[in-house]
PDB file of N, CA and C in Angstrom:
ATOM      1  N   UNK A   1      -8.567  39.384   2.655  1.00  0.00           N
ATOM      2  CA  UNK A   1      -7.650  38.560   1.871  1.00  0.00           C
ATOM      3  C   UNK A   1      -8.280  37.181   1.686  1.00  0.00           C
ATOM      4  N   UNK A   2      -8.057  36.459   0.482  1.00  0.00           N
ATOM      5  CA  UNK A   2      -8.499  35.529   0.220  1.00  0.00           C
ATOM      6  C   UNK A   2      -7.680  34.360   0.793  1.00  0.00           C
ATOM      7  N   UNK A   3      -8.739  33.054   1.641  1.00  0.00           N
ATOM      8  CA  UNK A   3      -7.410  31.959   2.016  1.00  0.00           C
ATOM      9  C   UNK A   3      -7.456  31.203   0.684  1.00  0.00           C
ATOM     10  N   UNK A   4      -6.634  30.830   0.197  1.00  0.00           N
ATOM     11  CA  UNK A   4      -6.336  30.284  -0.806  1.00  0.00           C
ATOM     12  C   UNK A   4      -5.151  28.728   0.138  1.00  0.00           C
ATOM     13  N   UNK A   5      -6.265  28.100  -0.327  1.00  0.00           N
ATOM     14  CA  UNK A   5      -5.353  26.290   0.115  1.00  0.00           C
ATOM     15  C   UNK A   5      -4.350  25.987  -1.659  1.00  0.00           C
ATOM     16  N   UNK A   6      -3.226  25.557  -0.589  1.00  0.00           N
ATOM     17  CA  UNK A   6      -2.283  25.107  -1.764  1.00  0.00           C
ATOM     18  C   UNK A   6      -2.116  23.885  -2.050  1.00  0.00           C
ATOM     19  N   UNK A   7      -2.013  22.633  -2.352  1.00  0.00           N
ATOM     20  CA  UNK A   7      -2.087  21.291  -2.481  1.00  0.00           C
ATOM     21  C   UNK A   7      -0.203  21.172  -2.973  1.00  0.00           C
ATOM     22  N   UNK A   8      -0.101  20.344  -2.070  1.00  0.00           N
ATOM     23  CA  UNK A   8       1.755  20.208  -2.056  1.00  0.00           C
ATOM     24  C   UNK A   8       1.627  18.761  -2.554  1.00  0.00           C
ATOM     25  N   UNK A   9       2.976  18.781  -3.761  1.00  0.00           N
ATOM     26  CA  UNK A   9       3.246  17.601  -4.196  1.00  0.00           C
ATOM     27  C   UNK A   9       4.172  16.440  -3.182  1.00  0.00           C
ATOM     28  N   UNK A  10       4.232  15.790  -2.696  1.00  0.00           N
ATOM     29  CA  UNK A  10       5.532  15.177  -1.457  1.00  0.00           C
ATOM     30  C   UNK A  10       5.686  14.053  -2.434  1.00  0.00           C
ATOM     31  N   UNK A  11       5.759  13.805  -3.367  1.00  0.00           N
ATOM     32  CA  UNK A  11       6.340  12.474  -3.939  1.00  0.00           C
ATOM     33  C   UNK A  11       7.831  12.260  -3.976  1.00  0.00           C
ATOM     34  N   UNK A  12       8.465  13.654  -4.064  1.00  0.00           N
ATOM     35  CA  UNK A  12      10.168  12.904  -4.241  1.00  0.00           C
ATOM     36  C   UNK A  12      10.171  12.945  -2.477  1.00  0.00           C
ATOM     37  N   UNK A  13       9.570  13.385  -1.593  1.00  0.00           N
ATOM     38  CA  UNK A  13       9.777  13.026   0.208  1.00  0.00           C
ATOM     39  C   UNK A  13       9.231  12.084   0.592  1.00  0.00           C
ATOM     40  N   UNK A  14       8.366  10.833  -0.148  1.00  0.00           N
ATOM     41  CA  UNK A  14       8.009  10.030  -0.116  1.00  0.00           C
ATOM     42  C   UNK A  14       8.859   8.943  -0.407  1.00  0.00           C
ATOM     43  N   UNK A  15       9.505   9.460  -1.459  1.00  0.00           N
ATOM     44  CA  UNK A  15      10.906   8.031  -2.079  1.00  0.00           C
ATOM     45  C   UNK A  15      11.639   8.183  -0.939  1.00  0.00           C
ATOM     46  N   UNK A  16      12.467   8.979  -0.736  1.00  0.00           N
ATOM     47  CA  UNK A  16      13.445   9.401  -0.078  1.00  0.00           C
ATOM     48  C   UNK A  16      12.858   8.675   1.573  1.00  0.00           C
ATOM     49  N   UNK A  17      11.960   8.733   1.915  1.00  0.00           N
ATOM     50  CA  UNK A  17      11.337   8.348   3.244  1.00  0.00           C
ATOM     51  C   UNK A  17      11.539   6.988   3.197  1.00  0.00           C
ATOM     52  N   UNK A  18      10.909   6.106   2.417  1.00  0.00           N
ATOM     53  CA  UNK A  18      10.895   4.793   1.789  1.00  0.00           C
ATOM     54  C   UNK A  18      12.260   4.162   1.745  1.00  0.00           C
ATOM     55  N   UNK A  19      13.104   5.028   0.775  1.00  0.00           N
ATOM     56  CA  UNK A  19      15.146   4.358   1.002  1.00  0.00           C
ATOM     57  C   UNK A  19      15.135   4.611   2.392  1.00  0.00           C
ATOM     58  N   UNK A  20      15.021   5.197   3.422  1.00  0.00           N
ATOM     59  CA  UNK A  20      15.668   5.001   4.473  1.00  0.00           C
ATOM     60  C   UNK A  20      14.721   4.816   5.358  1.00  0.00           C
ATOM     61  N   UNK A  21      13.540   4.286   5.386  1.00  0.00           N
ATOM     62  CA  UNK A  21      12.887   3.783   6.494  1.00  0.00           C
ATOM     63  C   UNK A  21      12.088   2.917   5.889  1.00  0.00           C
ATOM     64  N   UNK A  22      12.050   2.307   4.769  1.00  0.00           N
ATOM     65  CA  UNK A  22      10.944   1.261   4.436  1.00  0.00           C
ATOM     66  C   UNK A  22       9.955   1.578   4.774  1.00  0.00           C
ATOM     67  N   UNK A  23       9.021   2.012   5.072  1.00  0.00           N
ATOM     68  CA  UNK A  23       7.325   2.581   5.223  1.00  0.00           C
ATOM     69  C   UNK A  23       6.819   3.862   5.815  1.00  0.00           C
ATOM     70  N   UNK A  24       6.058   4.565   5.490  1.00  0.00           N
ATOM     71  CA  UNK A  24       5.736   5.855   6.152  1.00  0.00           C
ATOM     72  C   UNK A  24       5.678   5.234   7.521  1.00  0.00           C
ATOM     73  N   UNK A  25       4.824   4.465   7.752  1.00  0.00           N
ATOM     74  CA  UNK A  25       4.746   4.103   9.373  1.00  0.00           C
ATOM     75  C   UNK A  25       5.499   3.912  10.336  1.00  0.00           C
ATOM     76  N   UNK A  26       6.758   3.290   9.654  1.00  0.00           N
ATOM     77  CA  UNK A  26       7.971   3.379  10.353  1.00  0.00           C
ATOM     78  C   UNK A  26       8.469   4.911  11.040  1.00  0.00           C
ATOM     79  N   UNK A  27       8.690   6.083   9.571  1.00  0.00           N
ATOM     80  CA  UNK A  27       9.211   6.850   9.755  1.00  0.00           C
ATOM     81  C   UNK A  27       8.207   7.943  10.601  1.00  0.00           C
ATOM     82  N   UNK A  28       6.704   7.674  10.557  1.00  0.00           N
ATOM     83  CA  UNK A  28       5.579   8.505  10.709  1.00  0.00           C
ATOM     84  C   UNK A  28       6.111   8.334  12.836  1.00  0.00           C
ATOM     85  N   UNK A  29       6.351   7.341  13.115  1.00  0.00           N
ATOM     86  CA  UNK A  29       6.751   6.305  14.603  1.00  0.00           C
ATOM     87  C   UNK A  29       7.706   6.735  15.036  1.00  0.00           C
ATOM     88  N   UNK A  30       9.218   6.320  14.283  1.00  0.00           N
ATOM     89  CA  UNK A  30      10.049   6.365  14.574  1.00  0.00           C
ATOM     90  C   UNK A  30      10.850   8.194  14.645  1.00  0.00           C
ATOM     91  N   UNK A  31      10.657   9.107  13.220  1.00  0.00           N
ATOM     92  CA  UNK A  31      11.516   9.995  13.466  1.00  0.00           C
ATOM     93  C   UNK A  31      10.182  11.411  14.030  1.00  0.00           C
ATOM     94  N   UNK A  32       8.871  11.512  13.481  1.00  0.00           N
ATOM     95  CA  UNK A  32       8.151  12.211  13.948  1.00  0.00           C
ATOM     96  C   UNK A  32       7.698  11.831  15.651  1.00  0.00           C
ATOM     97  N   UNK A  33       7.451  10.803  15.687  1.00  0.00           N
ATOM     98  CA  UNK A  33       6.404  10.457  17.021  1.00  0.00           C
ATOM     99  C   UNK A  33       5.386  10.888  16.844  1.00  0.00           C
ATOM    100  N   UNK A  34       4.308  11.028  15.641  1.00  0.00           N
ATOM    101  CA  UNK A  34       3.160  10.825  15.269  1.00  0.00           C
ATOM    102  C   UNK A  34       2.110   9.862  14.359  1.00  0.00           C
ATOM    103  N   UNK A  35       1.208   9.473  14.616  1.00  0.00           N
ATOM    104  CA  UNK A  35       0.451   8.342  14.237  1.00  0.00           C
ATOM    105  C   UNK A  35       0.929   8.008  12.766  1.00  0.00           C
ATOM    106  N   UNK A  36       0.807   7.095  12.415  1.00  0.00           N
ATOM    107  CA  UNK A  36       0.641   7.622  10.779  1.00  0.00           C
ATOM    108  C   UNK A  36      -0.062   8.048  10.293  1.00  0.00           C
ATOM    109  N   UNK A  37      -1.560   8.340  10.486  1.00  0.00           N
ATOM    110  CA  UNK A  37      -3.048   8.534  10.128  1.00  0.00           C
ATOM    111  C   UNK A  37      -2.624  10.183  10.039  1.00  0.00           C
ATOM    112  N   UNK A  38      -2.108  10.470  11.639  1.00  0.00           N
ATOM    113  CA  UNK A  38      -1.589  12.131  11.574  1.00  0.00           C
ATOM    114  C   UNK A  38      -0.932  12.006  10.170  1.00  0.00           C
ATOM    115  N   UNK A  39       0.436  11.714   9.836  1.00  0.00           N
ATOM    116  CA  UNK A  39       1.409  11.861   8.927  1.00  0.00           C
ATOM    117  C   UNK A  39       0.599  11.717   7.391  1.00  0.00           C
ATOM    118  N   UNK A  40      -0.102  10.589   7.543  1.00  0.00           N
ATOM    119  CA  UNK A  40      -0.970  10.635   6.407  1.00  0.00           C
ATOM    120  C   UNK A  40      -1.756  11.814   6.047  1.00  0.00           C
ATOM    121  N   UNK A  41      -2.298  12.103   6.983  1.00  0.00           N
ATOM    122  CA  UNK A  41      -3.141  13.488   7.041  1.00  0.00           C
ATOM    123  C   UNK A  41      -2.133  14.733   6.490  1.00  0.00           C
ATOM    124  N   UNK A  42      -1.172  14.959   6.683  1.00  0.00           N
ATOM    125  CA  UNK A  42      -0.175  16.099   6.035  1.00  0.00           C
ATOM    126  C   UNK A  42       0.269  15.247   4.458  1.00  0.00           C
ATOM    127  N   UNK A  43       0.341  14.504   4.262  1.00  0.00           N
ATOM    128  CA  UNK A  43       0.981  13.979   2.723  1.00  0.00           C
ATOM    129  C   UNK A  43      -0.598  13.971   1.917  1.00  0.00           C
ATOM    130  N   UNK A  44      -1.040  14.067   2.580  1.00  0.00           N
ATOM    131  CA  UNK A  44      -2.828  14.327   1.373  1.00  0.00           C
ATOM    132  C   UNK A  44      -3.093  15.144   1.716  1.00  0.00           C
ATOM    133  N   UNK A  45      -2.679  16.315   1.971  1.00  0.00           N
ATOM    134  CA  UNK A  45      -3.239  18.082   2.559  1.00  0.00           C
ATOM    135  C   UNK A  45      -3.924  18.410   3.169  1.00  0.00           C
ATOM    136  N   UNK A  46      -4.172  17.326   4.122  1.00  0.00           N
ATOM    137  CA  UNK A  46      -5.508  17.929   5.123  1.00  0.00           C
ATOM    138  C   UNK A  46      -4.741  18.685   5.978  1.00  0.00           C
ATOM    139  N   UNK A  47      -3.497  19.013   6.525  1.00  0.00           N
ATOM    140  CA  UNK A  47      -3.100  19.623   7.913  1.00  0.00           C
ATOM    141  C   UNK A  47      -1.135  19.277   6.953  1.00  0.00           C
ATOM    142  N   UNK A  48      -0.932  20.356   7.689  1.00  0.00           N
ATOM    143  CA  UNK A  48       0.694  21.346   7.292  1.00  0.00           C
ATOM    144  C   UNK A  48       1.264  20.470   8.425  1.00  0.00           C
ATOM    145  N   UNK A  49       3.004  20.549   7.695  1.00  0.00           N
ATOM    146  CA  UNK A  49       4.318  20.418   8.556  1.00  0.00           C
ATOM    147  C   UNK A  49       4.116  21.586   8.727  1.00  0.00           C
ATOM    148  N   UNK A  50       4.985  21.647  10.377  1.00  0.00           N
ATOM    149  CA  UNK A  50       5.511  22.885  11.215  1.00  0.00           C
ATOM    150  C   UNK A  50       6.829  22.633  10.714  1.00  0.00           C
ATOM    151  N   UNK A  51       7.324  24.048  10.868  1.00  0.00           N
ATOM    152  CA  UNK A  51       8.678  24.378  10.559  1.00  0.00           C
ATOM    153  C   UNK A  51       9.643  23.477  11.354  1.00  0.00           C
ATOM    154  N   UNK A  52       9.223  22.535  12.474  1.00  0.00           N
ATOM    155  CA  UNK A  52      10.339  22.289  13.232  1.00  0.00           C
ATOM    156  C   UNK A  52      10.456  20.596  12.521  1.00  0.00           C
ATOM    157  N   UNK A  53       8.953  20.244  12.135  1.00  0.00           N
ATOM    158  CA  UNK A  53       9.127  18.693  11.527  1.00  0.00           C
ATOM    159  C   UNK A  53       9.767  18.975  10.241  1.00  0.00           C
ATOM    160  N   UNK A  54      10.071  19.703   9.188  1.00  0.00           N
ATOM    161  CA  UNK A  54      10.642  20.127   8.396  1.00  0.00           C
ATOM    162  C   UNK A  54      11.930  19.960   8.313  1.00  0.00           C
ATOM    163  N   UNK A  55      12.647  20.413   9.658  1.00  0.00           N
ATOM    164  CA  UNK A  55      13.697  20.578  10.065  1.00  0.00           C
ATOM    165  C   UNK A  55      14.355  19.518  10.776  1.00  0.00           C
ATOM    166  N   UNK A  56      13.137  18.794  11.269  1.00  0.00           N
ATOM    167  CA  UNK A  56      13.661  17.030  11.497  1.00  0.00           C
ATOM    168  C   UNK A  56      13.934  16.362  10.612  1.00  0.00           C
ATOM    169  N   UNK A  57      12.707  16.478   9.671  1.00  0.00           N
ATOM    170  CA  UNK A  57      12.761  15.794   8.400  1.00  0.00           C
ATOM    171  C   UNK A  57      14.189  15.525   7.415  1.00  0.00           C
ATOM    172  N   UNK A  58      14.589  17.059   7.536  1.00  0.00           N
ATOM    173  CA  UNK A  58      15.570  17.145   6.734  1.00  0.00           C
ATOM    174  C   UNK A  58      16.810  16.612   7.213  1.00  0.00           C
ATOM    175  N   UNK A  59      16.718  17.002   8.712  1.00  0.00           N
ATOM    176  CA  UNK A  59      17.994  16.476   8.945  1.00  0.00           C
ATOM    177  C   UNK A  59      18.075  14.448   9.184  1.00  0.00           C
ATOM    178  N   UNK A  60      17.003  13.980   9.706  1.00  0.00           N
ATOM    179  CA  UNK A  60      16.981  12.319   9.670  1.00  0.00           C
ATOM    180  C   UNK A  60      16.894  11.694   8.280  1.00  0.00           C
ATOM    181  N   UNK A  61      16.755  12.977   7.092  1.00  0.00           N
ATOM    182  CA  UNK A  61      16.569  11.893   5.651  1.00  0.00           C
ATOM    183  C   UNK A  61      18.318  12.689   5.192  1.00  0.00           C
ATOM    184  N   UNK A  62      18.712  12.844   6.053  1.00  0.00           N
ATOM    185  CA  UNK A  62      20.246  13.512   5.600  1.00  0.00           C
ATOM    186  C   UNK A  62      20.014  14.534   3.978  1.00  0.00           C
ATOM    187  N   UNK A  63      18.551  15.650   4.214  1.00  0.00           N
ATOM    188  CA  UNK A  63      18.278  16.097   2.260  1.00  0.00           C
ATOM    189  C   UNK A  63      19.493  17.510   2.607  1.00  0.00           C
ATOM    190  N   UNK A  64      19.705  17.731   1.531  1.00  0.00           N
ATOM    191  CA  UNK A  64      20.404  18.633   1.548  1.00  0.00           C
ATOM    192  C   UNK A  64      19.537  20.157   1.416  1.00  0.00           C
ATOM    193  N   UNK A  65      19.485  20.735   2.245  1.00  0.00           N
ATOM    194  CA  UNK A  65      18.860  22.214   2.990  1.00  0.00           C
ATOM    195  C   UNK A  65      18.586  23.318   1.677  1.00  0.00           C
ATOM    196  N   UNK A  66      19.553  22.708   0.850  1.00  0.00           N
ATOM    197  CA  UNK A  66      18.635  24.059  -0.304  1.00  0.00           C
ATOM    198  C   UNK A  66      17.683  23.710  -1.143  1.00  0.00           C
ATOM    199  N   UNK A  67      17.066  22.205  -1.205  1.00  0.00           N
ATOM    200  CA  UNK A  67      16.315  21.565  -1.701  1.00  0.00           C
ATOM    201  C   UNK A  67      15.252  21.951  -0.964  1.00  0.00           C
ATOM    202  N   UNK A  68      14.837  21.746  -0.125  1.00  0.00           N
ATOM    203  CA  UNK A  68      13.630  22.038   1.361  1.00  0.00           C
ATOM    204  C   UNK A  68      12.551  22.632   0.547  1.00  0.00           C
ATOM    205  N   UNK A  69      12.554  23.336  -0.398  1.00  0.00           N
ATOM    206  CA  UNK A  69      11.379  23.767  -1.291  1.00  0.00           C
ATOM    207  C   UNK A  69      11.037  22.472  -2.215  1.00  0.00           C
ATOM    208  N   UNK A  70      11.634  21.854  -3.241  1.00  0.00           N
ATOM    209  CA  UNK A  70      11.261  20.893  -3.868  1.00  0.00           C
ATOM    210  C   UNK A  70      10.739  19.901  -3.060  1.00  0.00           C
ATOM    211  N   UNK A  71      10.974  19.466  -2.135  1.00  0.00           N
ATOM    212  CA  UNK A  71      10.730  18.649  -1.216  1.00  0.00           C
ATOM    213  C   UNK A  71       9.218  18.633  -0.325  1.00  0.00           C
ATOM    214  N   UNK A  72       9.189  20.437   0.008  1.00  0.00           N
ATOM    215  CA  UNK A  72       7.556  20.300   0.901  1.00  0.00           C
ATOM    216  C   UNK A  72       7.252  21.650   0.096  1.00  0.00           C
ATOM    217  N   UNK A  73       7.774  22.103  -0.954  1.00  0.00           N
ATOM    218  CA  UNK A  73       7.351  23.383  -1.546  1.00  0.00           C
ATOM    219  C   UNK A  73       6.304  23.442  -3.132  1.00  0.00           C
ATOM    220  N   UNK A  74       6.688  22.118  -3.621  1.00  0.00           N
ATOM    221  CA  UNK A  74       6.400  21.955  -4.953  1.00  0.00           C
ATOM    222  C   UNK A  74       4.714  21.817  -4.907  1.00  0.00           C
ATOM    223  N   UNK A  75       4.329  22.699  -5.861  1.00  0.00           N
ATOM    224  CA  UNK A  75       2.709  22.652  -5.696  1.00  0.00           C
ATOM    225  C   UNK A  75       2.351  21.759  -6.766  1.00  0.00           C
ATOM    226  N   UNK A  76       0.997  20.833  -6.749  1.00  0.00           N
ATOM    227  CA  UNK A  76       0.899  19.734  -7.333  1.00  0.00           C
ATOM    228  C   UNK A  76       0.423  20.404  -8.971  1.00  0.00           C
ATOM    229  N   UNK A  77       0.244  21.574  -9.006  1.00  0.00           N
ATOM    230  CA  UNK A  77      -0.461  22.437 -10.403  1.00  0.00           C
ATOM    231  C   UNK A  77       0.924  22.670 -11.180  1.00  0.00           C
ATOM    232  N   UNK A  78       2.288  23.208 -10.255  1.00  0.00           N
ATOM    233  CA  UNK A  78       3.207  23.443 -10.647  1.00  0.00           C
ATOM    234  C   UNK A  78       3.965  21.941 -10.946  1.00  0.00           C
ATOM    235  N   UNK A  79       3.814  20.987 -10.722  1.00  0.00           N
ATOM    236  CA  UNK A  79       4.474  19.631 -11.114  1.00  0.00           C
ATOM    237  C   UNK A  79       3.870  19.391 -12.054  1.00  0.00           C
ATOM    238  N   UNK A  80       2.299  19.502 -12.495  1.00  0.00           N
ATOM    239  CA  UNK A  80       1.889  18.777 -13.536  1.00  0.00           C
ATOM    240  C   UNK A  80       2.330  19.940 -14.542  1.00  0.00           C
ATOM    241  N   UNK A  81       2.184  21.011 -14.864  1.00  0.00           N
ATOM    242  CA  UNK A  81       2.653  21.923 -15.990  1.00  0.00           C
ATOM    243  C   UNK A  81       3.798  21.947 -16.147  1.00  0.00           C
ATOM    244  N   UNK A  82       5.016  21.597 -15.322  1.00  0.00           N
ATOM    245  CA  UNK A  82       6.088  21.012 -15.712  1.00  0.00           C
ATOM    246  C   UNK A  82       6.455  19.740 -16.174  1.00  0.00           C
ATOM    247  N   UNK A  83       5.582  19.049 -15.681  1.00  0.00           N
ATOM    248  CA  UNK A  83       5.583  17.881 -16.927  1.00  0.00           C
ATOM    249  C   UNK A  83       4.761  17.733 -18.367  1.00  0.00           C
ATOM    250  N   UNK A  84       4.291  18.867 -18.347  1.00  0.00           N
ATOM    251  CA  UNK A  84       3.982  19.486 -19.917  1.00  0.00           C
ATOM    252  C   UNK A  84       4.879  19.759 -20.852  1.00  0.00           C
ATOM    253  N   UNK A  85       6.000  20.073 -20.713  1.00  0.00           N
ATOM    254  CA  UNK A  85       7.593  21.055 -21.063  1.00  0.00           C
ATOM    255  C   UNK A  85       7.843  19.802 -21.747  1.00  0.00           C
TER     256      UNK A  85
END
């Protein structure tokens, strides 16, 4: 089987991070307990959320649970061809 890397868009989990914590670093500190450099490292695709930071995520940015795909699902090929439409 082929690994095929996916490149994830996080820009609307980026706003949303920003209204309620003013800086990744804050939130990278405060709700993960990882560096920001780590956190940085997952928002530019070098290294994946685990299902459980996902599940932090969602619940400390109060997102609503059926979104959870737009949020860490949206692939950056599939955002730009939708902004083709």
């Amino acid at each position: 089987m082929k690994n095929i890397t996916r490149q994830y868009d996080y820009q609307l989990l980026k706003g949303e991070i920003v209204k309620k914590y003013s800086t990744m670093r804050n939130f990278a500190n405060d709700v993960l307990n990882i560096t920001p450099t780590a956190f940085s490292r997952i928002l530019k695709n070098k290294a994946r959320f685990s299902q459980d930071s996902i599940s932090l995520i969602v619940e400390s940015l109060d997102l609503n649970p059926e979104l959870i795909g737009i949020y860490f699902f949206t692939n950056v090929s599939q955002k730009n061809a939708n902004s083709n439409n």
